[in-house]
Protein backbone atom coordinates (compact mmCIF):
# COMPACT_ATOMS: atom_id res chain seq x y z
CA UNK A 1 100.46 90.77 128.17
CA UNK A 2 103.70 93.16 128.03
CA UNK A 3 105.32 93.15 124.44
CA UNK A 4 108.46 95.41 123.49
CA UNK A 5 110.25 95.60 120.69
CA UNK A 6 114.03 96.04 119.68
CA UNK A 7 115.40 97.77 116.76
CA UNK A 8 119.20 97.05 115.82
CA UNK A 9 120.80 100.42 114.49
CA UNK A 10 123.99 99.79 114.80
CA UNK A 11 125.40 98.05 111.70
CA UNK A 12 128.26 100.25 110.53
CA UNK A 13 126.72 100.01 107.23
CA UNK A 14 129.93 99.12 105.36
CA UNK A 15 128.33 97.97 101.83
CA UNK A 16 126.09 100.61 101.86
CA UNK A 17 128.83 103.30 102.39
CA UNK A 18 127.33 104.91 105.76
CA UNK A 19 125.28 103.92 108.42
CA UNK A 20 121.78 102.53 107.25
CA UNK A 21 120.10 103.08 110.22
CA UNK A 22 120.65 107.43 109.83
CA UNK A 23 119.39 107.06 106.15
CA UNK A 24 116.17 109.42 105.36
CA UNK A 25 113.25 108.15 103.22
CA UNK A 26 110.73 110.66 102.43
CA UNK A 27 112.46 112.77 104.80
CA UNK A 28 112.45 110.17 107.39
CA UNK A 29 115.47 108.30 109.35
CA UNK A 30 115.21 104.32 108.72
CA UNK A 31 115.02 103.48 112.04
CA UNK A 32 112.17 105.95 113.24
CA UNK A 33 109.99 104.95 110.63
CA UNK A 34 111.09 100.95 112.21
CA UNK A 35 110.09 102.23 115.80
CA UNK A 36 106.92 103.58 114.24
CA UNK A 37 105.48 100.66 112.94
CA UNK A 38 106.26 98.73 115.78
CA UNK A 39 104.34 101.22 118.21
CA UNK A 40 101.41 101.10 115.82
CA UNK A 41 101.54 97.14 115.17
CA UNK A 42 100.86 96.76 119.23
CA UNK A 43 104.57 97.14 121.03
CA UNK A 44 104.28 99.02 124.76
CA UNK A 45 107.70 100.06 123.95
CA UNK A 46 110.97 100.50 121.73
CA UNK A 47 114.20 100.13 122.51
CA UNK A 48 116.54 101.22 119.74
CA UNK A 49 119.95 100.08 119.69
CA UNK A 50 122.12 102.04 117.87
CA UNK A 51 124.04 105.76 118.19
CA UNK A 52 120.59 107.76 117.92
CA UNK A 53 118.54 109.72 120.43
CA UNK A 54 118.02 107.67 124.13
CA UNK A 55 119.50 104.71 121.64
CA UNK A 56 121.49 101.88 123.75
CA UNK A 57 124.99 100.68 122.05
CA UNK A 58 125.39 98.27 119.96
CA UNK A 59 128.01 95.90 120.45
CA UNK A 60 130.58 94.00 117.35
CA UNK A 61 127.70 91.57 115.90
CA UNK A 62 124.61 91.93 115.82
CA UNK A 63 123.45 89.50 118.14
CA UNK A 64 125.59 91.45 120.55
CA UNK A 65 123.41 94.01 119.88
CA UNK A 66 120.54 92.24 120.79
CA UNK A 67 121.72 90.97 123.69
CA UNK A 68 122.46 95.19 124.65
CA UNK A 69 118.58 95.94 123.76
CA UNK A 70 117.79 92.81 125.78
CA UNK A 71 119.24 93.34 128.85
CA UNK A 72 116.53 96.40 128.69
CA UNK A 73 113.76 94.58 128.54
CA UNK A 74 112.01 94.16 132.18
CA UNK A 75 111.83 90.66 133.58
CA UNK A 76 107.98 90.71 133.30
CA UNK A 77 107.79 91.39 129.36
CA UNK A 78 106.30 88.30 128.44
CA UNK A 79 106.69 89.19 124.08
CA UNK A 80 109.94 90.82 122.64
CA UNK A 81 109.97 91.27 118.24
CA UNK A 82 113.52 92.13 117.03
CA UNK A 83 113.06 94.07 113.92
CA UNK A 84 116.13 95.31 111.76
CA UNK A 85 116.51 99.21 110.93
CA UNK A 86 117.45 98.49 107.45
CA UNK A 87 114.09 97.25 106.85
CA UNK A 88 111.34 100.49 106.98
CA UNK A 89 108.80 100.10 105.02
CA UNK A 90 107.78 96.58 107.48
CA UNK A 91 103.50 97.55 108.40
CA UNK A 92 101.83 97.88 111.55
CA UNK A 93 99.74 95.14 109.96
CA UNK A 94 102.74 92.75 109.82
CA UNK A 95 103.58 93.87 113.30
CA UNK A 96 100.36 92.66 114.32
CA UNK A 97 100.32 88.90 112.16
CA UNK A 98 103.54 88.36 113.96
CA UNK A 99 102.02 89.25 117.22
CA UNK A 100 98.95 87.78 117.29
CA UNK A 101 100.41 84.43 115.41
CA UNK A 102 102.78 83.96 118.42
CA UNK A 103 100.03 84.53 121.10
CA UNK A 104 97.63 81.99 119.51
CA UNK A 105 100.37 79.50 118.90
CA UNK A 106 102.97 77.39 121.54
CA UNK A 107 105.52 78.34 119.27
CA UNK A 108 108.84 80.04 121.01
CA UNK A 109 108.98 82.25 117.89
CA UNK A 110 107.59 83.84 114.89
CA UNK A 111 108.85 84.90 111.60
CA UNK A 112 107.79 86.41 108.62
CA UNK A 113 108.48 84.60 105.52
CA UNK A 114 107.99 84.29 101.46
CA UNK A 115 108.17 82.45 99.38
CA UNK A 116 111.49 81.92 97.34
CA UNK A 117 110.28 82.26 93.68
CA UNK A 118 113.84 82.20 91.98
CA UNK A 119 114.94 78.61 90.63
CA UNK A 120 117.84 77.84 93.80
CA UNK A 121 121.32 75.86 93.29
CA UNK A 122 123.88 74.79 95.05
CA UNK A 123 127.21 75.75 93.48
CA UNK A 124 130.96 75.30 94.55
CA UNK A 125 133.05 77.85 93.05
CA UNK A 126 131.34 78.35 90.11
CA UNK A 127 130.30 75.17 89.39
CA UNK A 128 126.70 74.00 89.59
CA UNK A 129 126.83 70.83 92.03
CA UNK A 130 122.66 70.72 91.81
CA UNK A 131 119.39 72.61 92.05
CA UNK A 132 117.71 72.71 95.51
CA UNK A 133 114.08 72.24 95.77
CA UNK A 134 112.76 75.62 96.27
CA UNK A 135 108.93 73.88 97.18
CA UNK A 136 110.20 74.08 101.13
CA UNK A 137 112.00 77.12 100.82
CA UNK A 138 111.44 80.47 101.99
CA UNK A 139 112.96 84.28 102.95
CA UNK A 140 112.36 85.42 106.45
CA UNK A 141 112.02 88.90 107.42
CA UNK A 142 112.19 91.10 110.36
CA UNK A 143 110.27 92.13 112.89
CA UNK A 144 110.49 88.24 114.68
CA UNK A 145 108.40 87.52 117.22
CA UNK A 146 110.00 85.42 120.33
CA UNK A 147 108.95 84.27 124.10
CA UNK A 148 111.06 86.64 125.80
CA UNK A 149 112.37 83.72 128.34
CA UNK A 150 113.46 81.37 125.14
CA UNK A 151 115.18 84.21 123.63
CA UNK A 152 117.17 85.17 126.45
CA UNK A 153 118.29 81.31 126.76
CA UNK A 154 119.01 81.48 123.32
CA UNK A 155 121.33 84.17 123.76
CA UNK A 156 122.94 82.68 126.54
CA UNK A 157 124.45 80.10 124.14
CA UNK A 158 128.20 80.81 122.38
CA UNK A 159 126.72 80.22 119.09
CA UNK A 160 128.72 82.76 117.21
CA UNK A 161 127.24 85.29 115.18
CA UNK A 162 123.95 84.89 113.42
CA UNK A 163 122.20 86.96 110.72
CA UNK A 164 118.61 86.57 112.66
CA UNK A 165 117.73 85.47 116.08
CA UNK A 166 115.21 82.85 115.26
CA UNK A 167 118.73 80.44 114.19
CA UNK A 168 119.48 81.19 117.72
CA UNK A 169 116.46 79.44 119.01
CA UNK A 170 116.45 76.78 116.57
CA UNK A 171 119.89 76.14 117.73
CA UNK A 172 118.03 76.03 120.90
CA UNK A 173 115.64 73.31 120.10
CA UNK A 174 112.75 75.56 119.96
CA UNK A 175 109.76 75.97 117.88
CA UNK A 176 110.00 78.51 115.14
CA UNK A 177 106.68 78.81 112.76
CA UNK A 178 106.43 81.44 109.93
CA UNK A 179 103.27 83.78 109.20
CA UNK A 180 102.87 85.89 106.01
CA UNK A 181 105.91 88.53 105.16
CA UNK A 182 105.90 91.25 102.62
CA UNK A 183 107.03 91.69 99.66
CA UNK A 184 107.70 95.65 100.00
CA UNK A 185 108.89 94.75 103.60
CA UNK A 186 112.88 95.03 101.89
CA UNK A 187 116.16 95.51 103.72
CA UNK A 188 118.69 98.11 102.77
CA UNK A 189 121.91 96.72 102.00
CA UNK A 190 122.96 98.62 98.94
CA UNK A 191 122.33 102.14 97.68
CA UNK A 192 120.45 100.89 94.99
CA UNK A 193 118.07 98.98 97.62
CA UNK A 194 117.42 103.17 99.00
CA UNK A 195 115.78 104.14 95.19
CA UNK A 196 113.99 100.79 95.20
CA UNK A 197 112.23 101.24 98.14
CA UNK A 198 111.63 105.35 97.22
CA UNK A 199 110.04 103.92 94.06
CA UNK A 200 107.85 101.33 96.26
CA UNK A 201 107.00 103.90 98.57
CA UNK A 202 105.73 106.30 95.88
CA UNK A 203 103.68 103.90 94.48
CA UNK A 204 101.93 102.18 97.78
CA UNK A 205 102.33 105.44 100.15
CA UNK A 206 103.60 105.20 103.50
């Protein structure tokens, strides 16, 4: 079975004040250490989208972007994970559940998830209308795993933008089931988020 793997570097990085994706930690780029984890987790290859070395462009939104890494992927690549730059301290492990979870299952995708532990309400303005049961709720994370044939599909549709790919495929009708995330596994959005993750990194390694 052929899985590759796409990394999307090419977020302009507006809140964070530069480019994420060209951020060091521990001397480091973001989306090497991305790339990495995904060779180690059990991806036959990388494409990076992004401006970095042999990187592909990106396009306006990120599922643009995507599609740009997709159309790289050979007909015959059965598995594609998408995996976000901004996130770099996701494990080979992690790689792996996502993997393996998807080949044992009939599910068109796989995403990594946690639960959300904060109390959750639904507000307008700044008005509390009511508080949403958190007991089916949960945070997905990046890298997703997807049938490469049902994510191409899903792509195909004029959905607008989207902040993952698995809404894509739900949009689609298809099967989305969750495995284990990480809590450490954290996405860069903010400065702050950069010294949060150096502090998690000194104190697990990696």
């Amino acid at each position: 079975m052929k899985i590759w793997a796409i990394v999307v570097a090419a977020g302009a990085g507006t809140r964070f004040g530069a480019p994420k994706h060209a951020v060091r930690l521990s001397g480091v780029e973001l989306w090497r250490r991305g790339r990495d984890a995904l060779v180690a987790g059990g991806a036959d290859a990388v494409i990076v989208v992004g401006d970095v070395p042999q990187g592909v462009p990106g396009g306006a939104r990120r599922r643009d972007s995507v599609a740009a890494g997709l159309r790289q992927v050979p007909a015959d690549v059965e598995i594609v994970l998408i995996h976000d730059a901004a996130r770099p301290l996701a494990s080979p492990e992690l790689v792996r559940r996502v993997i393996d979870r998807l080949v044992e299952s009939n599910a068109d995708a796989v995403v990594p998830a946690l639960p959300v532990r904060d109390t959750v309400k639904l507000t307008l303005g700044d008005e509390v209308v009511r508080t949403v049961d958190r007991s089916h709720l949960v945070s997905v994370q990046t890298p997703q795993g997807f049938r490469t044939e049902v994510l191409r599909r899903a792509h195909e549709v004029d959905g607008g933008d989207a902040t993952d790919d698995a809404s894509l495929v739900e949009e689609l009708g298809g099967s989305v089931v969750t495995v284990a995330g990480e809590s450490r596994n954290l996405k860069v959005t903010f400065p702050e988020d950069l010294a949060l993750l150096q502090a998690l990194q000194a104190m697990g390694g990696g």
